[in-house]
Protein backbone atom coordinates (compact mmCIF):
# COMPACT_ATOMS: atom_id res chain seq x y z
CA UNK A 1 123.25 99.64 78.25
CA UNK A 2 122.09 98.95 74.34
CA UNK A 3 120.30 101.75 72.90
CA UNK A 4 119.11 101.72 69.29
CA UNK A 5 119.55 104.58 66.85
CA UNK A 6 119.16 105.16 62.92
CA UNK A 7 121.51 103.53 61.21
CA UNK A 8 122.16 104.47 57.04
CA UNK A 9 118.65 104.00 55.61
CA UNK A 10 115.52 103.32 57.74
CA UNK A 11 117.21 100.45 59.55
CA UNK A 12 118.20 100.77 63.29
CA UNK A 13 121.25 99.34 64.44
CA UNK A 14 122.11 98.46 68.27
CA UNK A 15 124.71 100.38 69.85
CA UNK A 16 127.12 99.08 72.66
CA UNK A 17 129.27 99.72 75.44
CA UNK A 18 132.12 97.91 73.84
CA UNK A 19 133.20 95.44 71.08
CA UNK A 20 133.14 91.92 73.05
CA UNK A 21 129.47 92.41 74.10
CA UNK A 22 128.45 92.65 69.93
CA UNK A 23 130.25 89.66 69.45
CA UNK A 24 128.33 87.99 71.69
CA UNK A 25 125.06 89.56 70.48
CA UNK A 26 125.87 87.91 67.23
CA UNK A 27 126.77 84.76 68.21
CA UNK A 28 123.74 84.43 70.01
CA UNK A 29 121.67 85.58 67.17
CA UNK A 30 123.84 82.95 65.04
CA UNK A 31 122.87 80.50 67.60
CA UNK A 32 119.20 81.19 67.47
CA UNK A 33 119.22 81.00 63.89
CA UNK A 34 120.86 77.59 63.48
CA UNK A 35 118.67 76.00 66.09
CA UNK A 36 115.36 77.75 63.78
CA UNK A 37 117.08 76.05 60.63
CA UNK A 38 117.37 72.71 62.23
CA UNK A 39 114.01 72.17 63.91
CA UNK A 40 112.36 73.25 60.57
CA UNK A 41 112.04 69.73 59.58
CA UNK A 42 110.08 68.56 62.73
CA UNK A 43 107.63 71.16 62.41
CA UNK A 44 106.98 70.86 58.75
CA UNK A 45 103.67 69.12 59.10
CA UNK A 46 102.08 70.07 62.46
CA UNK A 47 98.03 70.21 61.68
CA UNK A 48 95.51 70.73 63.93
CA UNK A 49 92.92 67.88 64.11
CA UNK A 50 90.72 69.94 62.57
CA UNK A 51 92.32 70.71 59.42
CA UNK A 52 93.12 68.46 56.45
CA UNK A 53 96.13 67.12 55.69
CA UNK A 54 98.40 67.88 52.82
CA UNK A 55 99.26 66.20 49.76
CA UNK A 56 101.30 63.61 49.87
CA UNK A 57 104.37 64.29 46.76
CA UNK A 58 104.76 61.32 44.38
């Protein structure tokens, strides 16, 4: 069971049952965030047909 409590400062930080299920908390959170950071590029231009395009950089 993961319950959430104050951690120092205002931030809240998960607690556990044990040490292996973190781990693999974080390496799904790693996960997540490398698949964010490599689809970036495909979905740096997605416009609506409504709106304009942008600039193209010379």
């Amino acid at each position: 069971m993961w319950r959430c409590r104050p951690g120092p400062g205002t931030r809240l930080r998960a607690v556990g049952r044990d040490a292996h299920t973190a781990d693999l908390w974080t390496w799904l959170i790693i996960a997540a965030h490398i698949q964010l950071r490599l689809a970036r590029p495909l979905a740096e231009d997605l416009r609506r047909p409504w709106e304009r395009p942008t600039d193209p950089v010379s």
